[in-house]
PDB file of N, CA and C in Angstrom:
ATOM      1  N   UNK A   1      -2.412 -20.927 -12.244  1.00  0.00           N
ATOM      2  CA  UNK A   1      -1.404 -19.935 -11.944  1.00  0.00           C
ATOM      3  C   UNK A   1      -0.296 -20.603 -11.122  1.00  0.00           C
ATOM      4  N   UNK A   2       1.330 -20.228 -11.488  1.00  0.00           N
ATOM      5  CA  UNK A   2       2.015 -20.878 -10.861  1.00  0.00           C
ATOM      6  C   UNK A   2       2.174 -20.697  -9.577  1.00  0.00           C
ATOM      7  N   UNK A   3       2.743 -20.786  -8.548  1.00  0.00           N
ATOM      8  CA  UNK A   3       3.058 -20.532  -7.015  1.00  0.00           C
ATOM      9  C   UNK A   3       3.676 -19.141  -6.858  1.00  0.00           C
ATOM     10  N   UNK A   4       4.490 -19.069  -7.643  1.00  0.00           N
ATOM     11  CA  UNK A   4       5.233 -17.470  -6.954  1.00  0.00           C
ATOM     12  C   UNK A   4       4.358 -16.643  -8.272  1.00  0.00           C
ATOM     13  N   UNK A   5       3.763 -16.776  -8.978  1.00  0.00           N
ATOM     14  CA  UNK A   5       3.022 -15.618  -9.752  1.00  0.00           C
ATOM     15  C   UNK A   5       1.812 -14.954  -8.668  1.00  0.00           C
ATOM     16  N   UNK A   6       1.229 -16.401  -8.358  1.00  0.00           N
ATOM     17  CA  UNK A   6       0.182 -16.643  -6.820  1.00  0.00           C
ATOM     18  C   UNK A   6       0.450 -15.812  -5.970  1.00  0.00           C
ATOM     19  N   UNK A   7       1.689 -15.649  -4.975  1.00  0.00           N
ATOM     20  CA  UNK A   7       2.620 -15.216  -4.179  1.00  0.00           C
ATOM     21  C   UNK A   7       2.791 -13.155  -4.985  1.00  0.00           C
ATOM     22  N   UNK A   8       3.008 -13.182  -5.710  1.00  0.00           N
ATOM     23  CA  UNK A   8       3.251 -12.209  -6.396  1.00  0.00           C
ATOM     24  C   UNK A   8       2.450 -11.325  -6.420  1.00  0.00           C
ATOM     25  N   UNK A   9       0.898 -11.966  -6.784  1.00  0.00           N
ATOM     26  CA  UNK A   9      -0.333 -11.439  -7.282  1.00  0.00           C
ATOM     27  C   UNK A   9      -0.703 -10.955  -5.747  1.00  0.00           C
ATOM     28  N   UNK A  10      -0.949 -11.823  -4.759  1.00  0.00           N
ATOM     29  CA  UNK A  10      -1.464 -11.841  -3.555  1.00  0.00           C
ATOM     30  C   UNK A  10      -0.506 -10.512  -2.549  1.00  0.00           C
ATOM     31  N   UNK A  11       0.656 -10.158  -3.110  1.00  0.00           N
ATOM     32  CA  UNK A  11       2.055  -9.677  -1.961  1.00  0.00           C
ATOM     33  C   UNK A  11       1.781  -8.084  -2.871  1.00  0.00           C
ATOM     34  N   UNK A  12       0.905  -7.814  -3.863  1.00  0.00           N
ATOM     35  CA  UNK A  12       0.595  -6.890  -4.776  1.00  0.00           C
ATOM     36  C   UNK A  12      -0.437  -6.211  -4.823  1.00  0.00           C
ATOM     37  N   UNK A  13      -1.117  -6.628  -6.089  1.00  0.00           N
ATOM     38  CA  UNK A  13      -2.674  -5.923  -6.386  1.00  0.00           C
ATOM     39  C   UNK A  13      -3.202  -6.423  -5.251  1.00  0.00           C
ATOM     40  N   UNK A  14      -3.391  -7.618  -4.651  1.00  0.00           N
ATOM     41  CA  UNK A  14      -4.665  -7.896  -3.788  1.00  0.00           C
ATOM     42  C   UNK A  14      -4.378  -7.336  -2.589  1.00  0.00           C
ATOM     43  N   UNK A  15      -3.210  -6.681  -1.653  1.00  0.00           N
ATOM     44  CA  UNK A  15      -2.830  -5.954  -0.851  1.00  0.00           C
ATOM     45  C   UNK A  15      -2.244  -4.796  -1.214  1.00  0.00           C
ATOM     46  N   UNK A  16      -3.063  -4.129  -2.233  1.00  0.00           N
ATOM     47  CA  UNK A  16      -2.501  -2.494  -2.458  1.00  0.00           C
ATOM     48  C   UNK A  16      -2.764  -1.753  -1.464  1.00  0.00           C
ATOM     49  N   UNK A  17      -3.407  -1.707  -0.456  1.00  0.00           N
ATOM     50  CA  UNK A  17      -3.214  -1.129   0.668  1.00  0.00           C
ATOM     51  C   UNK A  17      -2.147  -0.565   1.263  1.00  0.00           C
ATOM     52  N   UNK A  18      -0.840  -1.489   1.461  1.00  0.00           N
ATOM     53  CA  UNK A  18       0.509  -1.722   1.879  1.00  0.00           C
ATOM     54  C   UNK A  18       0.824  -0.335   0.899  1.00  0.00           C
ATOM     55  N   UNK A  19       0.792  -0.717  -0.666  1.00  0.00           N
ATOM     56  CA  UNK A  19       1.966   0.406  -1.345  1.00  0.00           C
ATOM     57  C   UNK A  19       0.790   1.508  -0.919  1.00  0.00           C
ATOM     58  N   UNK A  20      -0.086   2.053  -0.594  1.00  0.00           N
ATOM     59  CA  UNK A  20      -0.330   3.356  -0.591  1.00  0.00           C
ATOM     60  C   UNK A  20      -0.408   3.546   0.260  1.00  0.00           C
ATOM     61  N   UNK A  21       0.002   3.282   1.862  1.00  0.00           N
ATOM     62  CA  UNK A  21       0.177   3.888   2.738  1.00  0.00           C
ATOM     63  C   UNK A  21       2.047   3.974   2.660  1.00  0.00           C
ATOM     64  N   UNK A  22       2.479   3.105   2.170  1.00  0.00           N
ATOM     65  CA  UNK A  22       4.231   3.840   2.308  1.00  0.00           C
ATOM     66  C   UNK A  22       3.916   4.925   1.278  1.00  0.00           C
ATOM     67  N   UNK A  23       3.589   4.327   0.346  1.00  0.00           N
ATOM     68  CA  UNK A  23       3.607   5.784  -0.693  1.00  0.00           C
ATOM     69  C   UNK A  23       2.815   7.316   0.343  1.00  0.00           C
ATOM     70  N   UNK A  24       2.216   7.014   0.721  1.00  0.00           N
ATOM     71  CA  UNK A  24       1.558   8.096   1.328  1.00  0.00           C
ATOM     72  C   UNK A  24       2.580   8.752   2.700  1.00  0.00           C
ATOM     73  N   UNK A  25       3.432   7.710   2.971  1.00  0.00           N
ATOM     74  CA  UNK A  25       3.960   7.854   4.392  1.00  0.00           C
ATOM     75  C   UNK A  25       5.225   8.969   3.887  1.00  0.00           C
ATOM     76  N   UNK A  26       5.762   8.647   2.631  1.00  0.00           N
ATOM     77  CA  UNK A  26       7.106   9.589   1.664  1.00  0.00           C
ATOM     78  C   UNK A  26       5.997  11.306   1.604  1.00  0.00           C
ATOM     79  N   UNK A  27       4.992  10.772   1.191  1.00  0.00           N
ATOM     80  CA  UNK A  27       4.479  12.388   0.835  1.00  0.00           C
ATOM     81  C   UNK A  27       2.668  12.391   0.635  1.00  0.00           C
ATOM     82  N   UNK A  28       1.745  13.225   1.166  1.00  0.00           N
ATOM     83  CA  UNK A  28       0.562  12.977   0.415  1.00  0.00           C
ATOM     84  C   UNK A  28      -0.053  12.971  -0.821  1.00  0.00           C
ATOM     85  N   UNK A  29      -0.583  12.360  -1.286  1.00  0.00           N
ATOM     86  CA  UNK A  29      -1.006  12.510  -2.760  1.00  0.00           C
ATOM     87  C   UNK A  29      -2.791  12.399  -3.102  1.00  0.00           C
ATOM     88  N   UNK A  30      -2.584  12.659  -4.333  1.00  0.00           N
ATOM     89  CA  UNK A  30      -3.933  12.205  -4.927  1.00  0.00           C
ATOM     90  C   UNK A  30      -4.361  11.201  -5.160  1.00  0.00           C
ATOM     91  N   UNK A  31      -5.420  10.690  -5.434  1.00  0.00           N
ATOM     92  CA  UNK A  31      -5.939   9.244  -5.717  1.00  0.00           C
ATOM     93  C   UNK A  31      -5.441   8.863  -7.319  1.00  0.00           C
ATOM     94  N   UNK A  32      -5.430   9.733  -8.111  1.00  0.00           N
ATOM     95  CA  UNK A  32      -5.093   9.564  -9.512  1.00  0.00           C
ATOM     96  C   UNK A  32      -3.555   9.340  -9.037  1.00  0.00           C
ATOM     97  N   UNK A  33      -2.893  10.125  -8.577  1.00  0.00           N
ATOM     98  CA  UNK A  33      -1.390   9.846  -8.854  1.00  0.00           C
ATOM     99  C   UNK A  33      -0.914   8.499  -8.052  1.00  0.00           C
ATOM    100  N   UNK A  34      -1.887   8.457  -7.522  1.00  0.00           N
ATOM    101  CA  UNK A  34      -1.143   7.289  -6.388  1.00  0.00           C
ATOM    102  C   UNK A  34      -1.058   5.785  -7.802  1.00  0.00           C
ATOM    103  N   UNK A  35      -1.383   5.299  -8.875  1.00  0.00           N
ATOM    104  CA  UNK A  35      -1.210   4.641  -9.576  1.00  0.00           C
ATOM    105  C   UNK A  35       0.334   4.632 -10.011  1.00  0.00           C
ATOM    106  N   UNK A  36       0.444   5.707 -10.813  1.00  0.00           N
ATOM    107  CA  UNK A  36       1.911   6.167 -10.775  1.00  0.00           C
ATOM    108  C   UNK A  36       3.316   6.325 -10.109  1.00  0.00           C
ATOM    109  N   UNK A  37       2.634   6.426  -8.884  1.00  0.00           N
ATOM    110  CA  UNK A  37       3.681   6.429  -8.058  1.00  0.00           C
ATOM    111  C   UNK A  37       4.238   4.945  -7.595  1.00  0.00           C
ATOM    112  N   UNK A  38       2.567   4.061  -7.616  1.00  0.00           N
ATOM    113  CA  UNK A  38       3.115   2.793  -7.196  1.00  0.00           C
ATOM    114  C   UNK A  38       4.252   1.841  -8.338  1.00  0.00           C
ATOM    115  N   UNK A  39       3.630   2.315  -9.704  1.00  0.00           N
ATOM    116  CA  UNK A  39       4.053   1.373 -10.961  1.00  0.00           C
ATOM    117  C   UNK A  39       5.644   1.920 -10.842  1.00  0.00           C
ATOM    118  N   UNK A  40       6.203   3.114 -10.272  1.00  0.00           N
ATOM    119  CA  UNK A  40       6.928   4.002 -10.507  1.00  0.00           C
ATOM    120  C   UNK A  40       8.183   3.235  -9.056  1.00  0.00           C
ATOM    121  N   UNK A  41       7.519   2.942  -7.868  1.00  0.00           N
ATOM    122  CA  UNK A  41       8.418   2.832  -6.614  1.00  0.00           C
ATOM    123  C   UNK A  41       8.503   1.617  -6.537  1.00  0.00           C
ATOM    124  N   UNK A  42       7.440   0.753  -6.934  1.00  0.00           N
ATOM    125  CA  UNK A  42       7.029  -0.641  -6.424  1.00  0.00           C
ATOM    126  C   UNK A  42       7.085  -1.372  -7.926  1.00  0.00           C
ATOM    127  N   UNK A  43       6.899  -0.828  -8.876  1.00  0.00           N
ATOM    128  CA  UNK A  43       7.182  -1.819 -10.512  1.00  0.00           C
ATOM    129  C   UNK A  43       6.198  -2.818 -10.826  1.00  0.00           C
ATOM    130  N   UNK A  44       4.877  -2.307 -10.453  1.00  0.00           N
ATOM    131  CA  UNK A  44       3.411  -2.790 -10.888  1.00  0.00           C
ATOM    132  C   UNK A  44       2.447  -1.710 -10.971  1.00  0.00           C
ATOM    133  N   UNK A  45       1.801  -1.891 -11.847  1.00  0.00           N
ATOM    134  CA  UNK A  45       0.509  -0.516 -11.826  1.00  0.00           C
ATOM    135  C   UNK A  45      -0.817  -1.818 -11.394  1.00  0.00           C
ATOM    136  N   UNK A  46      -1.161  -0.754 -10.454  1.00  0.00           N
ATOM    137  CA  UNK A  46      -2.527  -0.964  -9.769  1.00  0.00           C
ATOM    138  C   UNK A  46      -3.874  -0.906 -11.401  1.00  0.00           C
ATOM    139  N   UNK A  47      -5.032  -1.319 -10.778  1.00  0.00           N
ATOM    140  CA  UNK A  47      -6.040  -0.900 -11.754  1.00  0.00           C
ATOM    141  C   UNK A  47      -6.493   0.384 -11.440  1.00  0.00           C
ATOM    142  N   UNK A  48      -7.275   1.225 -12.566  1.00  0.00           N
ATOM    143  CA  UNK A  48      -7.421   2.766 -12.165  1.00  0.00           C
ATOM    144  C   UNK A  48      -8.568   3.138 -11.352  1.00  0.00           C
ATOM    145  N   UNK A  49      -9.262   1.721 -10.755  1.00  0.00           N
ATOM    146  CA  UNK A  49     -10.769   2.151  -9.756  1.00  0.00           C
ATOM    147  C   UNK A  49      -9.944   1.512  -8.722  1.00  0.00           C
ATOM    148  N   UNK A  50      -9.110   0.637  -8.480  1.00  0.00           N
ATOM    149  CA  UNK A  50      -8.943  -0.391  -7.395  1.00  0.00           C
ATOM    150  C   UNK A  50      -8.108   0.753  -6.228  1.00  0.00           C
ATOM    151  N   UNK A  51      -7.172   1.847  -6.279  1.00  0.00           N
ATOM    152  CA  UNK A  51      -6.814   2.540  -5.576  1.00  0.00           C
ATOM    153  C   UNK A  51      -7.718   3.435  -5.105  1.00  0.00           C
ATOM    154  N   UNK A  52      -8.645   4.011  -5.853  1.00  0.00           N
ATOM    155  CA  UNK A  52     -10.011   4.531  -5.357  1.00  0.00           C
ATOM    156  C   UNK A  52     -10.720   3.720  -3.781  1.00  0.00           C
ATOM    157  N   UNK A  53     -11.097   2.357  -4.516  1.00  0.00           N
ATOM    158  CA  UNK A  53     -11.517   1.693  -3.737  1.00  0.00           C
ATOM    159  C   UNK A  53     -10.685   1.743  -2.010  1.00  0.00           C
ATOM    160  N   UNK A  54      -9.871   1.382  -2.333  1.00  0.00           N
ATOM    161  CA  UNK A  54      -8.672   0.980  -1.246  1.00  0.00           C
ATOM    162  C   UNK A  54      -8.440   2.238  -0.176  1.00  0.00           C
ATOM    163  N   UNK A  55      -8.222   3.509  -1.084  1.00  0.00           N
ATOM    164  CA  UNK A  55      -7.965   4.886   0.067  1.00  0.00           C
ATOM    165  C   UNK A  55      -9.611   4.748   0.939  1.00  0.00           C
ATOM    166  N   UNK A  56     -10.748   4.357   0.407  1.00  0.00           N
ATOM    167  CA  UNK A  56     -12.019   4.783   0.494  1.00  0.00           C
ATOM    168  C   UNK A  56     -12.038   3.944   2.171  1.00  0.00           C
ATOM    169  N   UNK A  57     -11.654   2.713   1.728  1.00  0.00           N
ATOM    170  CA  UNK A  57     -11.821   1.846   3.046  1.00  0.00           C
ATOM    171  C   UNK A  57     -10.488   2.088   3.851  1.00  0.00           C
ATOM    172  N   UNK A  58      -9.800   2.702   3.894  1.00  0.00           N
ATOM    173  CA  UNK A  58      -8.658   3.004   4.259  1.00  0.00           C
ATOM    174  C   UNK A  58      -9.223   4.198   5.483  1.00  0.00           C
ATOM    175  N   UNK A  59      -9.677   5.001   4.609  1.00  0.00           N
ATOM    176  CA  UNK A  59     -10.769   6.403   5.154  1.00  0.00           C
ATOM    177  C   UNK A  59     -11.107   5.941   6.414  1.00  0.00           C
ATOM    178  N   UNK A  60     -12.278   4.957   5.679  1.00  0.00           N
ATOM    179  CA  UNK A  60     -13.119   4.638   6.665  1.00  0.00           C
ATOM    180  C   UNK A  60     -12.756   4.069   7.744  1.00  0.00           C
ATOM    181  N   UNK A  61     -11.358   3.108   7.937  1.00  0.00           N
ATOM    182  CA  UNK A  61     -10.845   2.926   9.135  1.00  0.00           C
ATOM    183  C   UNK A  61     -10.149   3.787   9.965  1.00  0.00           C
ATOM    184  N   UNK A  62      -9.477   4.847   9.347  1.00  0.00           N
ATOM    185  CA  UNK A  62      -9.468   5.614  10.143  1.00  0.00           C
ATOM    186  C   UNK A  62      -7.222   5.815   9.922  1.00  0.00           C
ATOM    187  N   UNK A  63      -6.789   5.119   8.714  1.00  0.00           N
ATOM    188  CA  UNK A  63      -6.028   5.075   8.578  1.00  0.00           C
ATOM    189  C   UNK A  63      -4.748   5.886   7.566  1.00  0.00           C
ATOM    190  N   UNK A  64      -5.984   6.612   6.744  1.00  0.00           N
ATOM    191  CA  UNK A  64      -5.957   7.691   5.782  1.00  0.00           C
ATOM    192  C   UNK A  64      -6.919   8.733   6.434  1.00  0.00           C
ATOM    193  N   UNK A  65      -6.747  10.023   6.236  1.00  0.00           N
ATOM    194  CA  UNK A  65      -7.327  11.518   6.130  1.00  0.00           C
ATOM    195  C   UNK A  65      -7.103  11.734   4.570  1.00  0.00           C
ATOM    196  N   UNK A  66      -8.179  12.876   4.654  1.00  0.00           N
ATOM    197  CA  UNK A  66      -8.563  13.414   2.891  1.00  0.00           C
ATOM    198  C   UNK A  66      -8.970  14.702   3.629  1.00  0.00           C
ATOM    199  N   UNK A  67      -8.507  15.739   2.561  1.00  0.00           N
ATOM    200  CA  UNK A  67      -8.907  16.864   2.730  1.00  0.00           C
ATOM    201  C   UNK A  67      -8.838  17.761   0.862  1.00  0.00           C
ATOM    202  N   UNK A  68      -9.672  18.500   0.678  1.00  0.00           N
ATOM    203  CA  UNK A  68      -9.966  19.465   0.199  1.00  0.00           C
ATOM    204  C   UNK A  68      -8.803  20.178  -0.546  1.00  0.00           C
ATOM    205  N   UNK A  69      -8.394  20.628  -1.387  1.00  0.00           N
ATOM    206  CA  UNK A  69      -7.128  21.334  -1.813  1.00  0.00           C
ATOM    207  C   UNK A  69      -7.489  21.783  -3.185  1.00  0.00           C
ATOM    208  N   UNK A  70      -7.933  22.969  -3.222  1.00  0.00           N
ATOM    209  CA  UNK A  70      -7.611  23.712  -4.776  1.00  0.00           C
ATOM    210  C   UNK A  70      -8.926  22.386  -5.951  1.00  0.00           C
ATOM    211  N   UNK A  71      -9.982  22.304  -4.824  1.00  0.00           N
ATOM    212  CA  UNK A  71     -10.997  21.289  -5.512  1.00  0.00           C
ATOM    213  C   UNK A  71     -10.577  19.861  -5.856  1.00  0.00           C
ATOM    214  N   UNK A  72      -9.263  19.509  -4.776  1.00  0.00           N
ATOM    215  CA  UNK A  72      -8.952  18.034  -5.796  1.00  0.00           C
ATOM    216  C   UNK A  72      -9.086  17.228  -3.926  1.00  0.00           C
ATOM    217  N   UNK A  73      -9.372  16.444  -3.698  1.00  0.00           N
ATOM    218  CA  UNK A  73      -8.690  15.615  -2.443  1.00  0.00           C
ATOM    219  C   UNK A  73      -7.467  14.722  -2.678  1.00  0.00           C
ATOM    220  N   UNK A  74      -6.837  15.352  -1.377  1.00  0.00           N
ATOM    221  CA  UNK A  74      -5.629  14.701  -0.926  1.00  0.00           C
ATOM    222  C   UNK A  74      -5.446  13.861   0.203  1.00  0.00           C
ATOM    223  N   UNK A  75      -4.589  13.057  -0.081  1.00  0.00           N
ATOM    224  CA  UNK A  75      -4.820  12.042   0.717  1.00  0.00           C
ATOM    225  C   UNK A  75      -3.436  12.074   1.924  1.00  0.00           C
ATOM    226  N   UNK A  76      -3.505  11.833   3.120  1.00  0.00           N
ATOM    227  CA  UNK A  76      -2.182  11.841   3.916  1.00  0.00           C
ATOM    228  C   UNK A  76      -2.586  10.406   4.789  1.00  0.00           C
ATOM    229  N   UNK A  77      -1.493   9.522   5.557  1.00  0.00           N
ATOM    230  CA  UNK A  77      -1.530   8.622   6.286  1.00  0.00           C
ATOM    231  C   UNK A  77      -1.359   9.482   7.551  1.00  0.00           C
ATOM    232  N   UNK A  78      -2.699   8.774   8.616  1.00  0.00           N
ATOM    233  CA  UNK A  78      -2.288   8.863   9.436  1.00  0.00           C
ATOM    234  C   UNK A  78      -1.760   8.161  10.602  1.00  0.00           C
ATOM    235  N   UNK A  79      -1.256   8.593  12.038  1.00  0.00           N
ATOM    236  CA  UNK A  79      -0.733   7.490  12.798  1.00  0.00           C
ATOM    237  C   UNK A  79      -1.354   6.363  13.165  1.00  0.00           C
ATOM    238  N   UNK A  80      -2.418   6.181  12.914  1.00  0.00           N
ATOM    239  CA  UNK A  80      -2.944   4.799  12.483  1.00  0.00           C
ATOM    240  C   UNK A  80      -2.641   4.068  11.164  1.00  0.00           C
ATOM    241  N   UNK A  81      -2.453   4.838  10.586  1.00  0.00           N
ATOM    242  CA  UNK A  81      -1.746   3.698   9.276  1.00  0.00           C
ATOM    243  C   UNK A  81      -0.756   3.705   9.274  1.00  0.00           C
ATOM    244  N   UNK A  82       0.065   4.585   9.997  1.00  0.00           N
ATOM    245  CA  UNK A  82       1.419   4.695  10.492  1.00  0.00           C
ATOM    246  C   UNK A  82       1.820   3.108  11.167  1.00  0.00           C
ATOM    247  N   UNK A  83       1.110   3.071  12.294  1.00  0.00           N
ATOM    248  CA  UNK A  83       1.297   2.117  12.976  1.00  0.00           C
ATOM    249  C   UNK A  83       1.244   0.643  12.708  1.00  0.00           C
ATOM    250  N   UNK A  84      -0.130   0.587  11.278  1.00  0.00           N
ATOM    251  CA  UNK A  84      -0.697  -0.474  10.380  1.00  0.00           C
ATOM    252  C   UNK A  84       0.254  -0.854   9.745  1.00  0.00           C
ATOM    253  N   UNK A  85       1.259   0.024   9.054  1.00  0.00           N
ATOM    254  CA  UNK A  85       2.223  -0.223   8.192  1.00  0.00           C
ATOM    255  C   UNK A  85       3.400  -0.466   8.771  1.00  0.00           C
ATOM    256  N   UNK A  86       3.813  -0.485   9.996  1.00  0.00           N
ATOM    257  CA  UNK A  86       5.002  -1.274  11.196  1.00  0.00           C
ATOM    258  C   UNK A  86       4.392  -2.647  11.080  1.00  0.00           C
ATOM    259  N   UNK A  87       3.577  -2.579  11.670  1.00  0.00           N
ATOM    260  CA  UNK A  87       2.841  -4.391  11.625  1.00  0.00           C
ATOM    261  C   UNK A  87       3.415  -5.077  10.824  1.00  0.00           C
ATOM    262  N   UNK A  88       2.811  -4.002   9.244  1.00  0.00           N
ATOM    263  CA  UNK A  88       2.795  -5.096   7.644  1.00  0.00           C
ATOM    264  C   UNK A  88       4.557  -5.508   7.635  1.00  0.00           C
ATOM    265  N   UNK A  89       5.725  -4.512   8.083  1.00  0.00           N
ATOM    266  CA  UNK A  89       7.154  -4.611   7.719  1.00  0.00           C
ATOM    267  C   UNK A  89       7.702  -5.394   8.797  1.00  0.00           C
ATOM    268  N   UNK A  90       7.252  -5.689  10.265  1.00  0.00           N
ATOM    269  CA  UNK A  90       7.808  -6.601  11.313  1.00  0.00           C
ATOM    270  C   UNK A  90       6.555  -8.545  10.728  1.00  0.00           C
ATOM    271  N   UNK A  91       5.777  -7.965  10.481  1.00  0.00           N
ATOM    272  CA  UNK A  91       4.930  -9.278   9.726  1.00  0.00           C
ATOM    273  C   UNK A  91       6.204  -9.924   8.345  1.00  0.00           C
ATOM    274  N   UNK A  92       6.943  -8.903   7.346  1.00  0.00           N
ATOM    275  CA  UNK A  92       7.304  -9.231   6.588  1.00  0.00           C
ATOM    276  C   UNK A  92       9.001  -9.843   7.065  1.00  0.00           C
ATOM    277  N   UNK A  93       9.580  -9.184   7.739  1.00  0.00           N
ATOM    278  CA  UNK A  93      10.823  -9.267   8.559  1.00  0.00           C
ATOM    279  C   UNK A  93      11.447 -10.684   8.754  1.00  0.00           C
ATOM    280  N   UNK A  94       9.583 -11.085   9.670  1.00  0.00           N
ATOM    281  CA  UNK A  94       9.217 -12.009  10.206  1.00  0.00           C
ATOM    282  C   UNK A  94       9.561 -13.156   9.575  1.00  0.00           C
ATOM    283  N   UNK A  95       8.803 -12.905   8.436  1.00  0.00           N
ATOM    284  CA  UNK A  95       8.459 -14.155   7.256  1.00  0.00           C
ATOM    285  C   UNK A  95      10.220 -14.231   6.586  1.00  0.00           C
ATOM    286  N   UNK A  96      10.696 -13.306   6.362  1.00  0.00           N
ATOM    287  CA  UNK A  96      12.064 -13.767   5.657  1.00  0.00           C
ATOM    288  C   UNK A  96      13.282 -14.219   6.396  1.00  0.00           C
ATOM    289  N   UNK A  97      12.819 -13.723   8.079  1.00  0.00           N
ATOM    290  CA  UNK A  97      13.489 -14.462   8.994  1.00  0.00           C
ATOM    291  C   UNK A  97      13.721 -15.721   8.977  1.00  0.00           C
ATOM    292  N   UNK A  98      12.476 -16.295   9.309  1.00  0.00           N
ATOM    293  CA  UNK A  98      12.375 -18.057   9.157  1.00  0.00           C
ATOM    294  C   UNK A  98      12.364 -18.235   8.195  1.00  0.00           C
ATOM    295  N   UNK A  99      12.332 -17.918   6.321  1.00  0.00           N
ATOM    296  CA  UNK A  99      12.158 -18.762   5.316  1.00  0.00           C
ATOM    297  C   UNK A  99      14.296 -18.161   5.573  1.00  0.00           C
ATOM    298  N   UNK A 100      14.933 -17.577   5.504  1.00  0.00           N
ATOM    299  CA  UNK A 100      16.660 -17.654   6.067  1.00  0.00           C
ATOM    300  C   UNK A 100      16.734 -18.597   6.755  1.00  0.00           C
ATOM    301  N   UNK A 101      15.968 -19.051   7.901  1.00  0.00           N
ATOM    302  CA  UNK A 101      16.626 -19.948   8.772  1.00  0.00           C
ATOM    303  C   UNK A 101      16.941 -21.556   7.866  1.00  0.00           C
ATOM    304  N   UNK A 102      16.250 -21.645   6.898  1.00  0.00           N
ATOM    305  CA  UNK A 102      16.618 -22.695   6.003  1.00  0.00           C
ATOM    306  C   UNK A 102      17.388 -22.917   4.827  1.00  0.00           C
ATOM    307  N   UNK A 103      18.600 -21.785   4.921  1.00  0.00           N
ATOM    308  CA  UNK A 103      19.161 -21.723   3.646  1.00  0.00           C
ATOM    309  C   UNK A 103      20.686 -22.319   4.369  1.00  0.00           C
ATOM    310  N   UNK A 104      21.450 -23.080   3.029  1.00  0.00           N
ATOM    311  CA  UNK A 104      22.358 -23.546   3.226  1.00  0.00           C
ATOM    312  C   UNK A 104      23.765 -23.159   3.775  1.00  0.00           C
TER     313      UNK A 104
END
């Protein structure tokens, strides 16, 4: 695999975490729609268990809430993933800061 496909793959699917807490931070959603929304805001579709996976441990840290609605669960971020997702955008800031400091 080349370097920025690498870069690509890794800044993506393997950190879908990232798109579903902004996605979640615009509005709450479902676990099914959250695929859609990402292929839709972000211009990659996730796999259809891997966002499952991801809200689940998300849950469990304490960074997503789920609740009950008309038999479906919904998912909302809370100020812990609120806060998780400042990190991920001053972490990213960061990184394009210094890879600027080397341009001509």
């Amino acid at each position: 695999m080349e370097p920025y496909a690498r870069l690509e793959k890794s800044n993506t699917k393997e950190n879908l975490w990232i798109y579903i807490l902004t996605a979640l931070k615009k509005r709450p959603n479902y676990a099914w729609e959250l695929p859609l929304v990402i292929e839709k805001e972000f211009g990659f579709r996730p796999g259809n268990i891997t966002p499952y996976r991801a809200l689940y441990r998300l849950e469990d840290q304490g960074f997503v809430k789920s609740e009950l609605q008309e038999r479906r669960r919904i998912y909302k971020i809370t100020g812990s993933g609120e806060k998780e997702l400042e990190k991920v955008k001053q972490f990213y800031s960061s990184v394009l800061e210094k890879l600027n400091q080397y341009e001509d």
